[in-house]
Structures are given as C-alpha cells and as structure tokens.
N, C-alpha and C. Protein backbone atom coordinates (compact mmCIF):
# COMPACT_ATOMS: atom_id res chain seq x y z
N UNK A 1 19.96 37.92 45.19
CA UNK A 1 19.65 38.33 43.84
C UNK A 1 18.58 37.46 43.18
N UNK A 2 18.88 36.17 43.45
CA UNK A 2 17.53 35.13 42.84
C UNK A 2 16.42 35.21 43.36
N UNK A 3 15.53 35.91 42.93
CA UNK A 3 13.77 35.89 43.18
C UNK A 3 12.99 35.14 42.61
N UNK A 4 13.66 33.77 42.61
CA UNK A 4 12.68 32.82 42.09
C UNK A 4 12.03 32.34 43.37
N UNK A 5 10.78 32.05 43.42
CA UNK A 5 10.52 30.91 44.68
C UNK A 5 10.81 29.45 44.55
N UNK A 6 11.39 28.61 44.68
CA UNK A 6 11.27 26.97 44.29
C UNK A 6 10.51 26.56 44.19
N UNK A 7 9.31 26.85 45.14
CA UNK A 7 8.16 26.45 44.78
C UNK A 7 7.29 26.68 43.20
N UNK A 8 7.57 27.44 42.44
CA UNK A 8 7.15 27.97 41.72
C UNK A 8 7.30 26.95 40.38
N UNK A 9 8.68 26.34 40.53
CA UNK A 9 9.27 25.47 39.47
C UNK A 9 8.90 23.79 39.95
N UNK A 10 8.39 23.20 41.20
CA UNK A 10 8.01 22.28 41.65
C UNK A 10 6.20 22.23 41.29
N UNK A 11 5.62 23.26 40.93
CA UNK A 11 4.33 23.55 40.59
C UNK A 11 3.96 22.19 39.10
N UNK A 12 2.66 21.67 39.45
CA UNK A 12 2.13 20.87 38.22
C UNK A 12 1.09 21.19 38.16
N UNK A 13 0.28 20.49 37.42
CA UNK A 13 -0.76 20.43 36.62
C UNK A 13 -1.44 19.26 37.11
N UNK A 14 -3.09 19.31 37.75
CA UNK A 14 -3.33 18.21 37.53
C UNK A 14 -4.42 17.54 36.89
N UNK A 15 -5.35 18.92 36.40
CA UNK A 15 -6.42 18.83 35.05
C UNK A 15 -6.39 17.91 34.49
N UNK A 16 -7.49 18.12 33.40
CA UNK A 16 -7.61 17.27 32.38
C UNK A 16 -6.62 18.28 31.31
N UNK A 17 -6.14 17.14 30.38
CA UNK A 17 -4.93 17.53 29.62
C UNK A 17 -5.67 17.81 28.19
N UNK A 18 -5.77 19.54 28.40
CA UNK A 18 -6.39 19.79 26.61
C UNK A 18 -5.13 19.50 25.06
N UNK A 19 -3.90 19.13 25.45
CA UNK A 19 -3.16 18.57 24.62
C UNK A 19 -3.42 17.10 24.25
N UNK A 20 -3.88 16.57 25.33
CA UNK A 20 -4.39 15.09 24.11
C UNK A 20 -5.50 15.47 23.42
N UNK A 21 -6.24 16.24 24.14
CA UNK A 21 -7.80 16.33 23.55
C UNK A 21 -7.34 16.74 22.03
N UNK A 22 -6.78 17.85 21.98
CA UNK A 22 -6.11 18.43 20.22
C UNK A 22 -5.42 17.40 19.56
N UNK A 23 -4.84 16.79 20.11
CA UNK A 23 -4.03 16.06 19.45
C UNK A 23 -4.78 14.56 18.88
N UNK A 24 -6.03 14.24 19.54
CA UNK A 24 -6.88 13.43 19.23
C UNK A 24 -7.96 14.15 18.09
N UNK A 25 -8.09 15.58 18.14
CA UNK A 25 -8.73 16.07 16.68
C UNK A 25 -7.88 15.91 15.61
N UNK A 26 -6.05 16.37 16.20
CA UNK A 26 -5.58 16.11 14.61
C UNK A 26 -5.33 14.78 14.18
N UNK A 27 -5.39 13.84 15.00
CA UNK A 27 -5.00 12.55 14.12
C UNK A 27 -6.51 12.31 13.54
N UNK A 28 -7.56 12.61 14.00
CA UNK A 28 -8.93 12.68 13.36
C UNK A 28 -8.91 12.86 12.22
N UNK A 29 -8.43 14.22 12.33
CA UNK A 29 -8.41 14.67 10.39
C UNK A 29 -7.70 14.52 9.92
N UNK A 30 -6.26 13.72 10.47
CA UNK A 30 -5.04 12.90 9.63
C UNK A 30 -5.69 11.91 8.97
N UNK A 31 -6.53 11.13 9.47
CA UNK A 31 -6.81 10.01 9.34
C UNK A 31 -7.92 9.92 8.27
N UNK A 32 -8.82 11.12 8.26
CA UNK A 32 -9.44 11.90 7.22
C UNK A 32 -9.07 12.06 6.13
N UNK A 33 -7.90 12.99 5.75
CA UNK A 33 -7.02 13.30 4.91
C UNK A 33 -6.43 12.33 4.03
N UNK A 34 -6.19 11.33 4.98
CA UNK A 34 -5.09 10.56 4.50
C UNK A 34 -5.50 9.82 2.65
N UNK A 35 -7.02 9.70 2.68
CA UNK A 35 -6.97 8.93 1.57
C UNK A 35 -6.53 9.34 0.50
N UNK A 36 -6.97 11.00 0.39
CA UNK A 36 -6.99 11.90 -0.64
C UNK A 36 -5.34 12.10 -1.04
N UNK A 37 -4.66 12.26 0.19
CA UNK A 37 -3.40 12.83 0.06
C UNK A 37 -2.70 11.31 -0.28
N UNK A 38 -3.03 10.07 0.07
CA UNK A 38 -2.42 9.44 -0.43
C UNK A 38 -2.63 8.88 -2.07
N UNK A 39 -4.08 9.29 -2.59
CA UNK A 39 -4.68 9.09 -3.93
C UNK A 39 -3.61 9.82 -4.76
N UNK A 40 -3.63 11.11 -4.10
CA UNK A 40 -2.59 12.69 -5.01
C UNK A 40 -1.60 11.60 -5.04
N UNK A 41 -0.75 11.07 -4.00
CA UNK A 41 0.71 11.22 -4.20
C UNK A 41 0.85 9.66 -5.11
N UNK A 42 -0.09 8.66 -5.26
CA UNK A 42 -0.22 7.72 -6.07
C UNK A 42 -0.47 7.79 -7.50
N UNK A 43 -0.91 9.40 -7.95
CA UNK A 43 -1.56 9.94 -9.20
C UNK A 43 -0.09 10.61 -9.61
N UNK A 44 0.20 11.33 -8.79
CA UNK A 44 1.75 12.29 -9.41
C UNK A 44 3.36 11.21 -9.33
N UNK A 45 3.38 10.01 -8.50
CA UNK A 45 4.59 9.47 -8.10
C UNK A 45 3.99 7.93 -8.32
N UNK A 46 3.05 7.73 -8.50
CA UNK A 46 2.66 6.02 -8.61
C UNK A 46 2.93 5.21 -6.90
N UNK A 47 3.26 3.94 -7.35
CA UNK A 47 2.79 3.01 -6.34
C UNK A 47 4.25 3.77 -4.92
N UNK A 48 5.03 3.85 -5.25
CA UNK A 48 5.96 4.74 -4.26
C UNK A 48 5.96 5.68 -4.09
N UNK A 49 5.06 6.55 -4.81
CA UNK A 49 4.65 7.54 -3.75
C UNK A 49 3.48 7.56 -2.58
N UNK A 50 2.60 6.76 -3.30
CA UNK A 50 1.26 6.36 -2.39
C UNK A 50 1.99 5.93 -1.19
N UNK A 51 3.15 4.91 -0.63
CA UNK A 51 3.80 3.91 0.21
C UNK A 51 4.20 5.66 1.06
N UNK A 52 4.92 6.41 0.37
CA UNK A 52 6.21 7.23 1.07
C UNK A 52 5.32 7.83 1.81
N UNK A 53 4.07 8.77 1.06
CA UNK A 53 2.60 9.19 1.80
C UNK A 53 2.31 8.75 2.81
N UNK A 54 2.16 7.41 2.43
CA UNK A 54 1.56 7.21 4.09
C UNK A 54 2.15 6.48 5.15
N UNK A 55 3.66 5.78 4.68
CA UNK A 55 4.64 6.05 5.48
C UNK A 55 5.07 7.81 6.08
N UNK A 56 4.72 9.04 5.55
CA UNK A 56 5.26 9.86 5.95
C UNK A 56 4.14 10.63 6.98
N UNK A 57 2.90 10.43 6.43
CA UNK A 57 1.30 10.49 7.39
C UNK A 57 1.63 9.84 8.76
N UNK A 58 2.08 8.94 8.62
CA UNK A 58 2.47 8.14 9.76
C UNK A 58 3.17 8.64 10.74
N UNK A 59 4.29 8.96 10.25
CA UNK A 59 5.67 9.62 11.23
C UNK A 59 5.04 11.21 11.35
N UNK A 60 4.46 11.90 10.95
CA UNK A 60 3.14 13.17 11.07
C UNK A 60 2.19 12.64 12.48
N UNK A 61 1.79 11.56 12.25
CA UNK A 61 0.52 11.60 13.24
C UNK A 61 0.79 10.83 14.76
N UNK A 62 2.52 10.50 14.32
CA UNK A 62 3.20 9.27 15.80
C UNK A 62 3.84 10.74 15.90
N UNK A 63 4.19 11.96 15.42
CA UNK A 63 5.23 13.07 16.60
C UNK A 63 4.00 14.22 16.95
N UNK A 64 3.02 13.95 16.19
CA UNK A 64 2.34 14.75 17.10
C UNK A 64 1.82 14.11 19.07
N UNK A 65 1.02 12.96 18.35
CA UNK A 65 1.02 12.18 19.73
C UNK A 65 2.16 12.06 20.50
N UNK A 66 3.61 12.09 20.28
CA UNK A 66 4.76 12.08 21.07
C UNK A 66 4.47 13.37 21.81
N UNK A 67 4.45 14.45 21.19
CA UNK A 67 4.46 15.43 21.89
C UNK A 67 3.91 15.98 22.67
N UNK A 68 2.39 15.40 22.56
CA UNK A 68 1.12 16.18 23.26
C UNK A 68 1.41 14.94 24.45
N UNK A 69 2.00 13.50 24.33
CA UNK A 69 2.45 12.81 25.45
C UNK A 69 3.03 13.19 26.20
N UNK A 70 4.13 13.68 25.73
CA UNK A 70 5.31 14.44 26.37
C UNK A 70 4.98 15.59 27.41
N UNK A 71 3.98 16.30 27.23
CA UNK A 71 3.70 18.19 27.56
C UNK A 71 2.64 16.86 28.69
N UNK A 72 1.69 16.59 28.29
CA UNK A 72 0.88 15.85 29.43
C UNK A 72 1.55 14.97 30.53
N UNK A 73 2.24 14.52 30.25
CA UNK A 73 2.49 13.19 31.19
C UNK A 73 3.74 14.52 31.98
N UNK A 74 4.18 15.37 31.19
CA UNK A 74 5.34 15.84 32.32
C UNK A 74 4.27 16.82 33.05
N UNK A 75 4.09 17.40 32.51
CA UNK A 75 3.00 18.87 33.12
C UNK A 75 2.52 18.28 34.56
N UNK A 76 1.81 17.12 34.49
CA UNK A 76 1.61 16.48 35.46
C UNK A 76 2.50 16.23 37.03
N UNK A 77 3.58 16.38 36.17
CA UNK A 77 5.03 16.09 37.43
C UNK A 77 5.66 17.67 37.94
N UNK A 78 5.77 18.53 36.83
CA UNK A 78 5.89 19.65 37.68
C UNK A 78 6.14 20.49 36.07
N UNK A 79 5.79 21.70 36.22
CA UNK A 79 6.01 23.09 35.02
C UNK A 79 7.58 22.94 34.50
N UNK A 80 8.40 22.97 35.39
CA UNK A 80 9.46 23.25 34.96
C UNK A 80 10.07 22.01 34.13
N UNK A 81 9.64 20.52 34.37
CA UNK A 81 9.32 19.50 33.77
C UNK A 81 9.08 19.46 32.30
N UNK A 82 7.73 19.93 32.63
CA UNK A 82 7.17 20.32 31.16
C UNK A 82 8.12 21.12 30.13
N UNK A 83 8.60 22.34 30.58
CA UNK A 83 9.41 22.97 29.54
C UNK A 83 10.62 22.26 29.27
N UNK A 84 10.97 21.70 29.71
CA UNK A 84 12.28 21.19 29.30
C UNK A 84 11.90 19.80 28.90
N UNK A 85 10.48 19.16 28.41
CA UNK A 85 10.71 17.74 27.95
C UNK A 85 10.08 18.47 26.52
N UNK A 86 9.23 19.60 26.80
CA UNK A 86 9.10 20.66 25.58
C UNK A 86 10.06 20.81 24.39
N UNK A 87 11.16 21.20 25.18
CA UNK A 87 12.16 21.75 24.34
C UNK A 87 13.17 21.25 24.01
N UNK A 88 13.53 19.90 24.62
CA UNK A 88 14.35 18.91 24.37
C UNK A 88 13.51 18.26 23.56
N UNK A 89 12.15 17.48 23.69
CA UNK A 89 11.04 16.98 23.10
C UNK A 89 11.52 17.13 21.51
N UNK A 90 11.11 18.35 21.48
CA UNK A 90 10.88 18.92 20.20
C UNK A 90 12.37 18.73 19.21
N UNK A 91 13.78 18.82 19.71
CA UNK A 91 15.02 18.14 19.02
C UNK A 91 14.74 16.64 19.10
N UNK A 92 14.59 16.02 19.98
CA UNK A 92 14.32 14.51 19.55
C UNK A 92 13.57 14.14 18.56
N UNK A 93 12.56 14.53 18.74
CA UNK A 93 11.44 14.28 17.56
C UNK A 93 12.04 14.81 16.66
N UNK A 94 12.83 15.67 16.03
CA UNK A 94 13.04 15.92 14.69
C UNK A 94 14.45 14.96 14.20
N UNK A 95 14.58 14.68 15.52
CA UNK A 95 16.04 13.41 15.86
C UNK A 95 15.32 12.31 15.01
N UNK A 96 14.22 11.79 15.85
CA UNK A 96 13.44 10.26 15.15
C UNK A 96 13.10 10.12 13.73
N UNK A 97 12.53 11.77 13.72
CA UNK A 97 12.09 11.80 12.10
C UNK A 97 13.23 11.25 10.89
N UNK A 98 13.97 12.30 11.12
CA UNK A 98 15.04 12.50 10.62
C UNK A 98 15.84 11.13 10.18
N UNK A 99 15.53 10.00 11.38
CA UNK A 99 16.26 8.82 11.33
C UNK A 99 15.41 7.79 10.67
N UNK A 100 14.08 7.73 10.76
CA UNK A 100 13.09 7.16 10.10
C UNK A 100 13.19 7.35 8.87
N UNK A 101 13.66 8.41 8.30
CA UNK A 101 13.53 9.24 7.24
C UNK A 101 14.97 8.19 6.12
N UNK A 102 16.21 8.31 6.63
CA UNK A 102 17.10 7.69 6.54
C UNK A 102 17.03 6.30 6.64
N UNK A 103 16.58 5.55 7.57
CA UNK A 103 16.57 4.39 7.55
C UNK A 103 15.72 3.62 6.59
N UNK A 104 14.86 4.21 5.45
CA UNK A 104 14.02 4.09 4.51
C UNK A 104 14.35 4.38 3.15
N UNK A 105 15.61 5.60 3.31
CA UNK A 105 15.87 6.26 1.96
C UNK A 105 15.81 5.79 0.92
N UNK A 106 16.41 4.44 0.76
CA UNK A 106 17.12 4.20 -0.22
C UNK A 106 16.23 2.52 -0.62
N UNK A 107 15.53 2.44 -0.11
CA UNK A 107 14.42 1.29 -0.29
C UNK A 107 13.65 1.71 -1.86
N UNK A 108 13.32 -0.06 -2.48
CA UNK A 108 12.24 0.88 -3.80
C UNK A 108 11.07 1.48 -3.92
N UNK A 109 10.19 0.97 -2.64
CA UNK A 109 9.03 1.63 -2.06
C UNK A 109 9.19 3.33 -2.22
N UNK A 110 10.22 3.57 -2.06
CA UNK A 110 10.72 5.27 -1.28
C UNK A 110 10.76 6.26 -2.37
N UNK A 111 9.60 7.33 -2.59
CA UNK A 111 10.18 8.37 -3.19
C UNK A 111 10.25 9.65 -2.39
N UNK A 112 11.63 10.01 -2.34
CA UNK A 112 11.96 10.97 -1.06
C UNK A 112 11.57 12.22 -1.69
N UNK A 113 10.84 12.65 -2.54
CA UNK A 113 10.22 14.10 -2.88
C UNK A 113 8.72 13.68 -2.24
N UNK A 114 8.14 12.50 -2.38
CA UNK A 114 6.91 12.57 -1.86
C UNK A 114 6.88 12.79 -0.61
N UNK A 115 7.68 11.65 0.05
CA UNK A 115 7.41 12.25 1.56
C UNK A 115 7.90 12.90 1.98
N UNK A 116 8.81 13.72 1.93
CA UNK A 116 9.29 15.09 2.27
C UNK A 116 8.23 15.89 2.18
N UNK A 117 6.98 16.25 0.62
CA UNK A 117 6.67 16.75 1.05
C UNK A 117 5.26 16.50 1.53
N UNK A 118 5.24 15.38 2.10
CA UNK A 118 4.41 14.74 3.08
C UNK A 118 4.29 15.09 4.24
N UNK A 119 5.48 15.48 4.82
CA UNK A 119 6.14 15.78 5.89
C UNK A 119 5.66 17.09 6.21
N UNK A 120 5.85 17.62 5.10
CA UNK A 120 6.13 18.82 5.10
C UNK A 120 4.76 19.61 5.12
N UNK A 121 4.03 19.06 4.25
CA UNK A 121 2.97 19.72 3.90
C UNK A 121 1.78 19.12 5.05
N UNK A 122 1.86 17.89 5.88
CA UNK A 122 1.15 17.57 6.35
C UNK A 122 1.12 18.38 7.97
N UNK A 123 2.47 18.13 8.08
CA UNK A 123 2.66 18.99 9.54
C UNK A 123 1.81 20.50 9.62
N UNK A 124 2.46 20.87 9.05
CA UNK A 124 2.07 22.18 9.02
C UNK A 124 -0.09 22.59 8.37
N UNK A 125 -0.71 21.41 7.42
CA UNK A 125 -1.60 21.59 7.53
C UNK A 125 -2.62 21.47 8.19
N UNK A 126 -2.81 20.63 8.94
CA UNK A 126 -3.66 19.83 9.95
C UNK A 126 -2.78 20.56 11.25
N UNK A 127 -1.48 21.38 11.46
CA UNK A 127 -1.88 22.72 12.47
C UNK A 127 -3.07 23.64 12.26
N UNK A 128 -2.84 24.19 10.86
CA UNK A 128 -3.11 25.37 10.26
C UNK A 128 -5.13 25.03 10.18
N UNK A 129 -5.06 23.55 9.93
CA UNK A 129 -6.48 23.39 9.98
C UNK A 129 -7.09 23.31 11.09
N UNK A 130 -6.30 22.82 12.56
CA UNK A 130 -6.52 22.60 13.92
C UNK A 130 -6.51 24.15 14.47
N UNK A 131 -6.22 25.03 14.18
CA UNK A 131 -6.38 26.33 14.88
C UNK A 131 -7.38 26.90 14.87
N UNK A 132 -8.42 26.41 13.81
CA UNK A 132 -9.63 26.89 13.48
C UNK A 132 -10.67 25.97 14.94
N UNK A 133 -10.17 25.28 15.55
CA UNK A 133 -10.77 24.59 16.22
C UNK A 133 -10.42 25.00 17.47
N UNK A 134 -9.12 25.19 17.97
CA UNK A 134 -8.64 25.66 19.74
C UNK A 134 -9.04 27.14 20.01
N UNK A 135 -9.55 26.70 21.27
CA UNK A 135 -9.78 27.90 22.11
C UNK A 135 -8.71 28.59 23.17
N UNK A 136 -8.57 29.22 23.14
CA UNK A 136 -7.32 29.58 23.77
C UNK A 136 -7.81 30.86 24.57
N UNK A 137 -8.58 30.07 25.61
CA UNK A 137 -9.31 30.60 26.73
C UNK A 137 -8.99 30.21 28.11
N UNK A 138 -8.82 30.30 29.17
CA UNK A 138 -9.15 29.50 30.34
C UNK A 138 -10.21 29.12 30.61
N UNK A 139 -11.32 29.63 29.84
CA UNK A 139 -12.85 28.50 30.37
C UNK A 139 -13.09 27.66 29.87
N UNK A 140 -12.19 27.29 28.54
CA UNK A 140 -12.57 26.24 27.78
C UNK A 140 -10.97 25.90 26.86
N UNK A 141 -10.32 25.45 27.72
CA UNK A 141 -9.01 25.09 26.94
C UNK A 141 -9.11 24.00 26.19
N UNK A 142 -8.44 23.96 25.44
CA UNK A 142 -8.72 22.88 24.24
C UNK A 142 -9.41 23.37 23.40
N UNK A 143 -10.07 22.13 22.85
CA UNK A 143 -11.19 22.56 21.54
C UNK A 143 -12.18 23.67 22.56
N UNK A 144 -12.65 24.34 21.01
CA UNK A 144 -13.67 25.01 21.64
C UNK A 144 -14.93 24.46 21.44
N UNK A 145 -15.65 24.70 22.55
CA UNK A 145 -17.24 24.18 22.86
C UNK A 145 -17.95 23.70 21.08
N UNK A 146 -18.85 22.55 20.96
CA UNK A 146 -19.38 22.14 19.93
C UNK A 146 -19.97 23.82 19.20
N UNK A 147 -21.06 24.51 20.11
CA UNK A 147 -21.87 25.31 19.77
C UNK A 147 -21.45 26.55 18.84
N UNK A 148 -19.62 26.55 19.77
CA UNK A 148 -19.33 28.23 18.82
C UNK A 148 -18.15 27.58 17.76
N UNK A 149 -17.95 26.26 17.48
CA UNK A 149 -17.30 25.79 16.27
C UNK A 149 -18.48 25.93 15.28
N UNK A 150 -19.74 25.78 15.43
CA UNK A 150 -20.37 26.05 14.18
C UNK A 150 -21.24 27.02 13.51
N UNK A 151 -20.75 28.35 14.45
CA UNK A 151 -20.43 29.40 14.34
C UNK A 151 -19.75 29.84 12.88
C-alpha cells in the first residue's frame, strides 16, 4: 500500500540557500526601519517604549534568522529534515518569543503595548515589504534579479 520511495525522503538540497539570501534583505530593512519605528514608539510611549521597540526589533530580526537557519542548514541534510525542523521550528520560535517576552515583562524599561505591537507590526511588515522583492521562480530563486526589481 505505501508508495513512497525512501529515497525520496533521504533527498537534500545542495544549492546555494535563497533563504539566507531573503533573510539577509529583511534584516536590511529591519535595520533600516528601525530608527523611525523606534523614534514613533519613543514619541507615543517615551523612553520605554523606544527600549521595548527595539528590544522587540530584535527578537523580529533573531527569529527570522533562526528560521531561514533552520530551513538551510536542514534542507542541506535531507527534505524530509527540512519539514519537520520547519514545523517544529516554527512552535519553538514562538516558544522563545513568548519567553523573552515574559522574562522582561515586568521590568521598568518594559512597555508591553509597545512591543507587542512591535512584534506584531514588525513581523508581518518587512514580510509584506519583502514580497515585493522574491522571485518565486526556479531561474532565479530568491531575490529577484537587480534589473526587474526596478521595474
């Protein structure tokens, strides 16, 4: 009944890894970002929110690199590897956050509306801004070529 081949799940990767390459644009424009978003959160929350900002920029720009570590360094060892450091990956990291998050709470530095939505708002923007950039081609995985980004 099983029509899997074994071979199929022993299969890797041994390319160049277009997940660091992305993941080295978004900490780019994290790192970009960061002044502005930490100016905002110093203008609306003062000196603890500026801190929670970029304490929370931080834990933003260390789970992206976890992850694009994670998908590379396993991909390398075999596919079936990959999905499951994927998908376990992805509960840990919200494991670390989560605990980082806590282990800070209650400090005077800490205002937990800022970085929440630090968290919140950062994750999800610097995707939303990084999609404008991946190609999601096989001739050119990763970013796409200089010429048709400025397009």
């Amino acid at each position: 009944m099983n029509n899997v081949n074994p071979s199929v799940l022993a299969m890797r990767d041994t390319g160049p890894s277009p997940e660091a390459q992305i993941t080295r644009d978004i900490v780019k424009r994290g790192i970009f970002v960061a002044p502005v978003l930490i100016a905002v959160s110093a203008l609306l929350w003062g000196s603890s929110g500026a801190w929670s900002s970029a304490y929370g920029l931080g834990l933003v720009l260390c789970n992206f690199m976890i992850a694009a570590g994670l998908v590379a360094t396993t991909a390398r060892i075999s596919y079936a590897l990959m999905m499951a450091a994927t998908m376990f990956g992805y509960i840990l990291r919200l494991g670390l956050i989560a605990l980082a998050v806590m282990l800070v709470r209650n400090e005077p530095w800490v205002d937990l509306l800022a970085l929440g939505l630090t968290l919140i708002i950062t994750h999800l923007g610097l995707l939303f801004w990084e999609m404008r950039f991946v190609s999601a081609t096989l001739a050119f995985p990763g970013l796409k070529p200089v010429m048709e980004r400025i397009k």
